[in-house]
Protein backbone atom coordinates (compact mmCIF):
# COMPACT_ATOMS: atom_id res chain seq x y z
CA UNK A 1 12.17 14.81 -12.35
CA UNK A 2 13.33 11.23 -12.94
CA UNK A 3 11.79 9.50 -16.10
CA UNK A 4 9.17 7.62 -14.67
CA UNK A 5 9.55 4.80 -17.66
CA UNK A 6 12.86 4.14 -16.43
CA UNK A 7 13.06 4.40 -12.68
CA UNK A 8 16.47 4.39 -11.10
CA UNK A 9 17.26 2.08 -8.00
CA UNK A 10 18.28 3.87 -4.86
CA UNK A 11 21.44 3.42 -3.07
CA UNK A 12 21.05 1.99 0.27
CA UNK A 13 22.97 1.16 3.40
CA UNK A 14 24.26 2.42 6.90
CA UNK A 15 26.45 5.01 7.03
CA UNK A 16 29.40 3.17 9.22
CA UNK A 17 31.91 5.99 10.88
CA UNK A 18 30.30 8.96 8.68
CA UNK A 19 27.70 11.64 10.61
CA UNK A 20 25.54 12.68 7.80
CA UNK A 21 27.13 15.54 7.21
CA UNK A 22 30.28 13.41 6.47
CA UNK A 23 27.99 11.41 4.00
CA UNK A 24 26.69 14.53 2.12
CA UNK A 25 30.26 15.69 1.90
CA UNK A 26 30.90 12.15 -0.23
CA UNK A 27 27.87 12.75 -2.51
CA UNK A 28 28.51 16.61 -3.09
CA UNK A 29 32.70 15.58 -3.87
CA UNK A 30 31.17 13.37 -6.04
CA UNK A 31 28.59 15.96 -8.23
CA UNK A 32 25.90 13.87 -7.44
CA UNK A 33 22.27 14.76 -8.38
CA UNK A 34 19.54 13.96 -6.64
CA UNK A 35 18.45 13.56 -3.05
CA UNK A 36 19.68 12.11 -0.08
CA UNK A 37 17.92 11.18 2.75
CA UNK A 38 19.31 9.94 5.80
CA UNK A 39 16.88 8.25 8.52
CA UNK A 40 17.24 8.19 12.94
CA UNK A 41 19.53 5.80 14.09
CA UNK A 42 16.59 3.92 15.66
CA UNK A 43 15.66 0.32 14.74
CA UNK A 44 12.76 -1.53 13.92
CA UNK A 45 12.38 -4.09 17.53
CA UNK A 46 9.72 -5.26 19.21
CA UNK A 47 10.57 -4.35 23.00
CA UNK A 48 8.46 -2.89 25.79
CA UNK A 49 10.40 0.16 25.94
CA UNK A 50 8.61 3.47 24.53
CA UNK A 51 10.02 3.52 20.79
CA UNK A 52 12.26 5.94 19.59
CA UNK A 53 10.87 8.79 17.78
CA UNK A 54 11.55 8.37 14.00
CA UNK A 55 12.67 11.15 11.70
CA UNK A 56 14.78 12.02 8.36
CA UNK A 57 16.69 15.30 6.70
CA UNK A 58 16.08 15.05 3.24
CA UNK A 59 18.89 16.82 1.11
CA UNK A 60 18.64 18.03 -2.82
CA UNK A 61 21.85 18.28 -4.42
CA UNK A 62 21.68 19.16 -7.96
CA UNK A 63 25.42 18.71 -9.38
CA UNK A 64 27.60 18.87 -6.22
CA UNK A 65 25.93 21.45 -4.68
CA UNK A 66 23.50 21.48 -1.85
CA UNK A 67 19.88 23.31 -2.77
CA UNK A 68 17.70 22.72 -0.06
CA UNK A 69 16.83 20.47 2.71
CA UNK A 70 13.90 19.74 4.46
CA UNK A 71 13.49 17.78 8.11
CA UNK A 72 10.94 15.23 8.91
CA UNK A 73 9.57 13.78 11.96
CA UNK A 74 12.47 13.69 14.36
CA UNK A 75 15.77 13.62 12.33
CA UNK A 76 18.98 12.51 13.68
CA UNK A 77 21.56 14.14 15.99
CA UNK A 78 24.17 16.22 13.55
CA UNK A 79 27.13 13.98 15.87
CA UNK A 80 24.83 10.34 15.26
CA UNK A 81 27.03 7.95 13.00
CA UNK A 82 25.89 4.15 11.39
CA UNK A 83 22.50 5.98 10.25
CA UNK A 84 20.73 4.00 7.67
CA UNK A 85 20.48 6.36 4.32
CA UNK A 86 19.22 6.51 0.74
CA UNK A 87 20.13 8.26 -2.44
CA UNK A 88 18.16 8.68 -4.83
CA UNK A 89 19.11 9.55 -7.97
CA UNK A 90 16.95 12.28 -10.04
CA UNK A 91 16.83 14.88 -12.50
CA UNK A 92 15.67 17.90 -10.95
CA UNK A 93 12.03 19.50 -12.33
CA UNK A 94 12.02 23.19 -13.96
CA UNK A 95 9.90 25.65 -12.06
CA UNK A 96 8.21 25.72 -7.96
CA UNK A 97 9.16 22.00 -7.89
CA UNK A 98 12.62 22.72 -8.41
CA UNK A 99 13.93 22.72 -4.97
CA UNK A 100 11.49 20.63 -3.28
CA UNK A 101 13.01 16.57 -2.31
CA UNK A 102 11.84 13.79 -4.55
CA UNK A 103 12.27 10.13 -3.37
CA UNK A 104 10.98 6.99 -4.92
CA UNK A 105 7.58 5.08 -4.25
CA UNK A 106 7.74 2.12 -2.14
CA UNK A 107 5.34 0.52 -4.40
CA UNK A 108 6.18 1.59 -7.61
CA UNK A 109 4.42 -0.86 -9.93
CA UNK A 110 0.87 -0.21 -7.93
CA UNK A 111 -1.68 2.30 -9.86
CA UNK A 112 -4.02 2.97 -6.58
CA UNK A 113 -2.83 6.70 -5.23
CA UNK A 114 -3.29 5.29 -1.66
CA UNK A 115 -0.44 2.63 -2.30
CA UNK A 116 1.71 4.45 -5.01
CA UNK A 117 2.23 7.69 -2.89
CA UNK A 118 4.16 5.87 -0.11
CA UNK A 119 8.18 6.66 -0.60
CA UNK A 120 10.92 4.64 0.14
CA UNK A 121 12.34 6.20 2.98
CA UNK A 122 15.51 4.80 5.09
CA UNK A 123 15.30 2.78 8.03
CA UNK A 124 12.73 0.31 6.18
CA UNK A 125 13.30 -3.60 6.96
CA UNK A 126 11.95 -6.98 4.82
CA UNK A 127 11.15 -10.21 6.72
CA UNK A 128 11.20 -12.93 3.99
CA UNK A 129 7.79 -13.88 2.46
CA UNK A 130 6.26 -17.12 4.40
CA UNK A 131 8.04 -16.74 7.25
CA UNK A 132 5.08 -14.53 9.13
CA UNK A 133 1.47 -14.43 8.34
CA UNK A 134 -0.88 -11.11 9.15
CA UNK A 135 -1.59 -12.74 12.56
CA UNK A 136 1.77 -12.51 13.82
CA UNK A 137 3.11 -8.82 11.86
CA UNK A 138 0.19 -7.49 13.50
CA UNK A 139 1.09 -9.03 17.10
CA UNK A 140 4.92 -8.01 16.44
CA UNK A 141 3.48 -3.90 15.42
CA UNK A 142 1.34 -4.19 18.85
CA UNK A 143 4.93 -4.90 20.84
CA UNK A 144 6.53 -2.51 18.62
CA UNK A 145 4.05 0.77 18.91
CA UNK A 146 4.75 0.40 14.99
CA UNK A 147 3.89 3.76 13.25
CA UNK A 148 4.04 2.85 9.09
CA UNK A 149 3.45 0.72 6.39
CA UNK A 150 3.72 -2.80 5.91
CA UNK A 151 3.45 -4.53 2.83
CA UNK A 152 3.83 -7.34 0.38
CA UNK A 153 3.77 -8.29 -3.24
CA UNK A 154 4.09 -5.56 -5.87
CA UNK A 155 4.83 -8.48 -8.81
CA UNK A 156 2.43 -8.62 -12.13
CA UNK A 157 -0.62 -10.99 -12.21
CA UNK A 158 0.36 -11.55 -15.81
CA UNK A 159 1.48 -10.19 -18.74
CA UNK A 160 0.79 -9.74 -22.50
CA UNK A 161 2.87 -11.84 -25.17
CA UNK A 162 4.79 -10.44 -27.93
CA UNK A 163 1.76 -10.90 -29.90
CA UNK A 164 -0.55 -9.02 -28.19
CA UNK A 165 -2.55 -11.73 -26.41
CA UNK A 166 -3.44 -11.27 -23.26
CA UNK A 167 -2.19 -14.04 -20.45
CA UNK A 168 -4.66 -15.23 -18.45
CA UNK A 169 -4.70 -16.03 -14.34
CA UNK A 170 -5.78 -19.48 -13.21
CA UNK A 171 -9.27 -18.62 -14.07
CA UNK A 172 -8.74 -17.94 -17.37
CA UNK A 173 -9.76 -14.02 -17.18
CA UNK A 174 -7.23 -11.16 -18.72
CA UNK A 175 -4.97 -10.32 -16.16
CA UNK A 176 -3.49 -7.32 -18.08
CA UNK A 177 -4.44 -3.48 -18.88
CA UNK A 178 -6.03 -2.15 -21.90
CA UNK A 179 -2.23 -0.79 -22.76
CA UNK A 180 -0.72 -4.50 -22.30
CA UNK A 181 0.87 -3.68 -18.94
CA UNK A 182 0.63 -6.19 -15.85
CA UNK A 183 -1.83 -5.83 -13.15
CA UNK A 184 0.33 -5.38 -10.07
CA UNK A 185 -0.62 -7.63 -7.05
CA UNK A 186 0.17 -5.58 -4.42
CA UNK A 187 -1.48 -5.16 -0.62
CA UNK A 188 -0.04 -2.51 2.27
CA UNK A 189 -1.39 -2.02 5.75
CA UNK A 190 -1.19 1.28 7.97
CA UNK A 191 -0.19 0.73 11.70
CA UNK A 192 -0.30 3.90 14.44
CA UNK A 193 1.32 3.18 17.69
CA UNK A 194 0.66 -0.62 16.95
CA UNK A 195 -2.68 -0.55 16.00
CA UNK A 196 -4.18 -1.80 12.46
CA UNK A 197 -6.25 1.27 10.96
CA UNK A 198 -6.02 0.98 7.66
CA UNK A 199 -5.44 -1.54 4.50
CA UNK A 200 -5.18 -1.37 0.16
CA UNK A 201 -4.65 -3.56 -2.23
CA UNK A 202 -4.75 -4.09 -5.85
CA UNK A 203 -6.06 -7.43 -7.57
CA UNK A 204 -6.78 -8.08 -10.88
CA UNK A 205 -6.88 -4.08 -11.79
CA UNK A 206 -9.30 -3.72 -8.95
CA UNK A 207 -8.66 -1.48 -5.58
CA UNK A 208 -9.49 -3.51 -2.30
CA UNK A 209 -9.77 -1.83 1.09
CA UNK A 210 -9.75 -2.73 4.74
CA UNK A 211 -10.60 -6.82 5.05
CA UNK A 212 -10.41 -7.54 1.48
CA UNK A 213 -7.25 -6.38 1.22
CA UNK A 214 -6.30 -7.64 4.64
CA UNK A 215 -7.42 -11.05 3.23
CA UNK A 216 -4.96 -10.27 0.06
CA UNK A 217 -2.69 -9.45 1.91
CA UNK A 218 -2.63 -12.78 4.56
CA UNK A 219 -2.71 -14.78 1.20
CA UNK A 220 0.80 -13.24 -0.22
CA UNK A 221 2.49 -13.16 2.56
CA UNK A 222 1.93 -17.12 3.24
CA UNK A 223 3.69 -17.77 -0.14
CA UNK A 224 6.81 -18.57 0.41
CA UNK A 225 7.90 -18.13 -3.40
CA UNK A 226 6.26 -14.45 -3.40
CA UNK A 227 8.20 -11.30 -2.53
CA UNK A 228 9.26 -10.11 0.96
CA UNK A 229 7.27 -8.20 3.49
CA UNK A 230 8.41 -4.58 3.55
CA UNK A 231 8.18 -2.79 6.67
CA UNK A 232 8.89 1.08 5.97
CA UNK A 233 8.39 3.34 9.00
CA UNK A 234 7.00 6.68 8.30
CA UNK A 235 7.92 10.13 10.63
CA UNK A 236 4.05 11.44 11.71
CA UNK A 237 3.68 14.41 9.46
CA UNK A 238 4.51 11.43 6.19
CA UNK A 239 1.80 9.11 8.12
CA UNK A 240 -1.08 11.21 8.77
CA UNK A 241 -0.74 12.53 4.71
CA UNK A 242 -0.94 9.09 3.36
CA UNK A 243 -3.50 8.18 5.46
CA UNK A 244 -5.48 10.89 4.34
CA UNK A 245 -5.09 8.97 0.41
CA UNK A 246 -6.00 5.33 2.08
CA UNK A 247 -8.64 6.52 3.35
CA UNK A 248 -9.98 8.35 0.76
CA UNK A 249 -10.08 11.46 2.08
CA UNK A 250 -10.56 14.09 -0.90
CA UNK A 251 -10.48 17.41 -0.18
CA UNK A 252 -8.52 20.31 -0.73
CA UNK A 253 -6.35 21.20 2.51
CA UNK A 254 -3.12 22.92 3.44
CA UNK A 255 -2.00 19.45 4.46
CA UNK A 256 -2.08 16.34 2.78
CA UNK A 257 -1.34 14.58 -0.72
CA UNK A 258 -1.58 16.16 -4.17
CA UNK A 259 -1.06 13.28 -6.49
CA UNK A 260 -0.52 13.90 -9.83
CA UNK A 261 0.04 11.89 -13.53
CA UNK A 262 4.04 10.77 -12.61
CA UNK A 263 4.52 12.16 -8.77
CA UNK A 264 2.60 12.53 -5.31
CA UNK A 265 3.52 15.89 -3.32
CA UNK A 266 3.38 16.03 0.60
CA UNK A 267 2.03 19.73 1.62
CA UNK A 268 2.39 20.70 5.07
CA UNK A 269 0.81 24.28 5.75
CA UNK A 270 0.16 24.50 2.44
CA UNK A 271 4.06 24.43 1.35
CA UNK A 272 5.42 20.95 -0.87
CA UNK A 273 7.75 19.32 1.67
CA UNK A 274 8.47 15.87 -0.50
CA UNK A 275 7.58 14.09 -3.88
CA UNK A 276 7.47 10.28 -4.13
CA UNK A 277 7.89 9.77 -7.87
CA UNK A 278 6.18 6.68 -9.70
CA UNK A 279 5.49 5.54 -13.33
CA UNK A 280 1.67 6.61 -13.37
CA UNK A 281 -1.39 7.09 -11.02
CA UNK A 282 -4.78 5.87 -11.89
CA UNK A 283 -6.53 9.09 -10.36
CA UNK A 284 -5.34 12.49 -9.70
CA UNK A 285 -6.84 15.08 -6.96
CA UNK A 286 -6.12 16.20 -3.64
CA UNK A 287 -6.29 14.43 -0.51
CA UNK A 288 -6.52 15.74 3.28
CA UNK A 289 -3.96 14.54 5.86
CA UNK A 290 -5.53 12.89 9.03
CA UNK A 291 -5.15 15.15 12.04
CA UNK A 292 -2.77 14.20 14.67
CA UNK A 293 -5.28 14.12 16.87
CA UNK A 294 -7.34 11.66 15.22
CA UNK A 295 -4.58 9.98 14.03
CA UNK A 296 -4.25 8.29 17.93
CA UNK A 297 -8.04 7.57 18.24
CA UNK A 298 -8.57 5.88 15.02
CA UNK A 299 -10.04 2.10 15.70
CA UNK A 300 -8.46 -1.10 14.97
CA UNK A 301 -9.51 -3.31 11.68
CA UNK A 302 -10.43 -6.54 12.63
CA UNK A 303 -8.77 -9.32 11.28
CA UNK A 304 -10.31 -11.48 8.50
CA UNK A 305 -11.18 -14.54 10.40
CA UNK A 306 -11.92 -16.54 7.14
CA UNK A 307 -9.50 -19.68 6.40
CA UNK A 308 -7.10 -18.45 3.66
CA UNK A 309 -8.40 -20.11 0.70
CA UNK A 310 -11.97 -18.91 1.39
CA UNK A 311 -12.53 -16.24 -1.54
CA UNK A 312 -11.00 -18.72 -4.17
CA UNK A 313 -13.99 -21.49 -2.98
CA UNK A 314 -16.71 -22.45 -5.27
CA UNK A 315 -20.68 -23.26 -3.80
CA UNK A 316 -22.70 -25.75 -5.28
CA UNK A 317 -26.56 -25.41 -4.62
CA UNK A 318 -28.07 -27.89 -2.91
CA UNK A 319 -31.75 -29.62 -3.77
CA UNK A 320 -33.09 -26.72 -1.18
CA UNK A 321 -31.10 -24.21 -3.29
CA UNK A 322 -32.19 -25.14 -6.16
CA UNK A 323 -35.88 -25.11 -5.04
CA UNK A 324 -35.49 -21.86 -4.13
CA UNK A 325 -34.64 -20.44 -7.69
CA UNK A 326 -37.87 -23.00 -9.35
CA UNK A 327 -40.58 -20.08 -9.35
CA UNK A 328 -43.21 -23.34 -9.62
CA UNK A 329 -42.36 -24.36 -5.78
CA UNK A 330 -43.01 -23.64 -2.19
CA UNK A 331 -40.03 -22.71 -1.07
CA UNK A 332 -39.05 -20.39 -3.96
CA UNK A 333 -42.12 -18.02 -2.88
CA UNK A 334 -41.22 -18.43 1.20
CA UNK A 335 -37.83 -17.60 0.03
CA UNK A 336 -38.96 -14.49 -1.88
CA UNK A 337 -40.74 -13.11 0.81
CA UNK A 338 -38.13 -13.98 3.60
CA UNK A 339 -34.68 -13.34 1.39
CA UNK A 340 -35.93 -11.04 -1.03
CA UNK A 341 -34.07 -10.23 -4.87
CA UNK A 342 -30.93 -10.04 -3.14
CA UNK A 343 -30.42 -13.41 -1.93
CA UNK A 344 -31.51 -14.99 -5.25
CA UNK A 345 -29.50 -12.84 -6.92
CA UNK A 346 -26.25 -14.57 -5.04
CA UNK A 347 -27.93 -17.88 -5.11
CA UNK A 348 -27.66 -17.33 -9.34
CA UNK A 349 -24.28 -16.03 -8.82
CA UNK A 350 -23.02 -18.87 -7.04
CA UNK A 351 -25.41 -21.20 -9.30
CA UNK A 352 -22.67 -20.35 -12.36
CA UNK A 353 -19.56 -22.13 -10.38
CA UNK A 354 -17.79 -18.70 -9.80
CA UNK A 355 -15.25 -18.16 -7.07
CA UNK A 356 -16.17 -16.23 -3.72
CA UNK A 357 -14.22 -13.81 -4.66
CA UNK A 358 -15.34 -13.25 -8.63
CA UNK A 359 -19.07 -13.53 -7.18
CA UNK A 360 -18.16 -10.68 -5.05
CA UNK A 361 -16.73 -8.74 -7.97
CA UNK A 362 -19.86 -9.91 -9.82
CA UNK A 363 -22.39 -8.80 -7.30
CA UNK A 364 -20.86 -5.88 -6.71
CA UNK A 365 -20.39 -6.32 -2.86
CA UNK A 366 -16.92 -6.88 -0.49
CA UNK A 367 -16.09 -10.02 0.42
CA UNK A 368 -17.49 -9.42 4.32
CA UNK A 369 -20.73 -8.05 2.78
CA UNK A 370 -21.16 -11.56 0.82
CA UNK A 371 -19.33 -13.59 3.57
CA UNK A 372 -22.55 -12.35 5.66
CA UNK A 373 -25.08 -13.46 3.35
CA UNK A 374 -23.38 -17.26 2.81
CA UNK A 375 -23.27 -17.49 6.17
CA UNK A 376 -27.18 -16.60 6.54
CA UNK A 377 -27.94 -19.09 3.20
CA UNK A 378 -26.21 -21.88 4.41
């Protein structure tokens, strides 16, 4: 397998007059080692016409020669030219791995297994960052019937000097690892058929699901100095495994996601069918692929209706506020009995000047959970 501290860049592009057979021909002429995979010839639109099914044939080569090859989804016609491909470059493990595809993560810097499974596979688009907020990818996916990932960032919150000093964000908290490595700031979203089911991010070494990483994610993609918004369609059988890892589902199955220290394996039937290789995983284990069938019944998230710069607002207490936390008044006791220790515990929270979103942290709750109880202590 490919050293995961120095991870190669794929070769990407569109095959012009070459069928893919014509294009394996180049790489095997060439003793090239590693795997190709070459994608449908369908393109990411947003018509009303029923969306063409998406596919890829993954090939391992391992020094001009053809090992084994494995088909995805719905993979293109043998006489289909212009396809959009990949190579990926890679040594090839010792052992059952040996003849099994590996192609790299599509999120390589995150640490979450949900995010860091996803691979890079051909036929993926980027839309420049601050040219389309959540509101609109999610309208475009509806039009689309979008089945994949979208997502944005993937930079470092900071890093640590040559000195060993760790930088700090605009808060003035360590934004870096116990090892000196840089938080990524990362957030992807799951789409089936055009619908929203699923979202991960990763902030400040911290995993965020469904709205608060929805709410990440709205806040990269409106900066227009960030990175680009990566749209990477997945075939089904790619989709329902990593949905299995966003959603947490752990459990040993035939199907699903084994991710391990420096790769994630896709098992169908119990047999490995793909690696996505990536510099290291914060957890290992196994995770269960969502059935097809409740792939397509799986509701919608909501979107975060909060204005963009909510979670990095501050509260200041008002006189009733502060009442409310004097044990010697009226209010504090009809406040007790009405609120209860959890509400004073956010009213001291807030009472320290922190951020929605480092009170959250603080308090141990998602941002919807203390959106709620603002709402109710206003």
């Amino acid at each position: 397998m490919s050293d995961p501290a120095a991870p190669r860049t794929p070769l990407r592009g569109r095959s012009g007059p070459l069928d893919a057979a014509g294009l394996l021909k180049t790489l095997l002429d060439l003793g090239a080692t590693g795997t190709l995979a070459v994608g449908s010839h369908a393109a990411l639109d947003a018509t009303d016409r029923e969306p063409a099914p998406l596919g890829a044939c993954l090939t391992l080569i391992e020094a001009g020669e053809s090992i084994a090859r494995q088909k995805l989804g719905h993979p293109p016609s043998d006489d289909a030219t212009d396809l959009p491909f990949l190579f990926h470059s890679h040594d090839l493990p010792a052992g059952p791995m040996h003849g099994v595809p590996e192609l790299p993560a599509l999120l390589p810097a995150a640490r979450a297994p949900g995010l860091l499974s996803v691979p890079r596979l051909p036929g993926s688009d980027v839309t420049p960052a601050g040219l389309i907020g959540l509101t609109q990818a999610t309208e475009w996916a509806a039009r689309s019937r979008f089945d994949g990932v979208l997502s944005v960032g993937g930079g470092a919150t900071a890093r640590r000097d040559p000195d060993g000093d760790a930088d700090q964000g605009a808060d003035g908290t360590d934004r870096s690892d116990d090892d000196g490595d840089a938080y990524p700031l990362v957030a992807a979203a799951w789409w089936v058929e055009g619908r929203l089911v699923a979202a991960l991010g990763e902030r400040d070494g911290r995993e965020v699901r469904r709205s608060d990483a929805l709410r990440l994610f709205a806040r990269l993609a409106a900066d227009p100095n960030g990175p680009p918004l990566a749209w990477a369609p997945l075939p089904r059988s790619v989709l329902c495994a990593s949905l299995g890892v966003a959603q947490d589902r752990r459990k040993d199955a035939p199907s699903g996601l084994r991710i391990g220290q420096n790769d994630a394996t896709y098992l169908q039937g119990g047999v490995p069918i793909l690696r996505t290789a990536h510099p290291r995983a914060d957890r290992k284990g196994r995770f269960a692929a969502v059935d097809d069938d409740a792939l397509t019944r799986m509701p919608a998230l909501p979107l975060p209706v909060d204005p963009p710069d909510w979670e990095s607002r501050t509260y200041q207490l008002t006189l009733r506020g502060r009442d409310a936390l004097d044990p010697m008044t009226e209010l504090a006791m009809r406040f007790d009995r009405e609120v209860g220790p959890s509400g004073k515990r956010i009213l001291v929270t807030l009472r320290r000047g922190l951020t929605v979103r480092d009170a959250a942290d603080d308090l141990g709750l998602d941002l919807d959970q203390l959106g709620a109880w603002l709402r109710r202590l206003e």
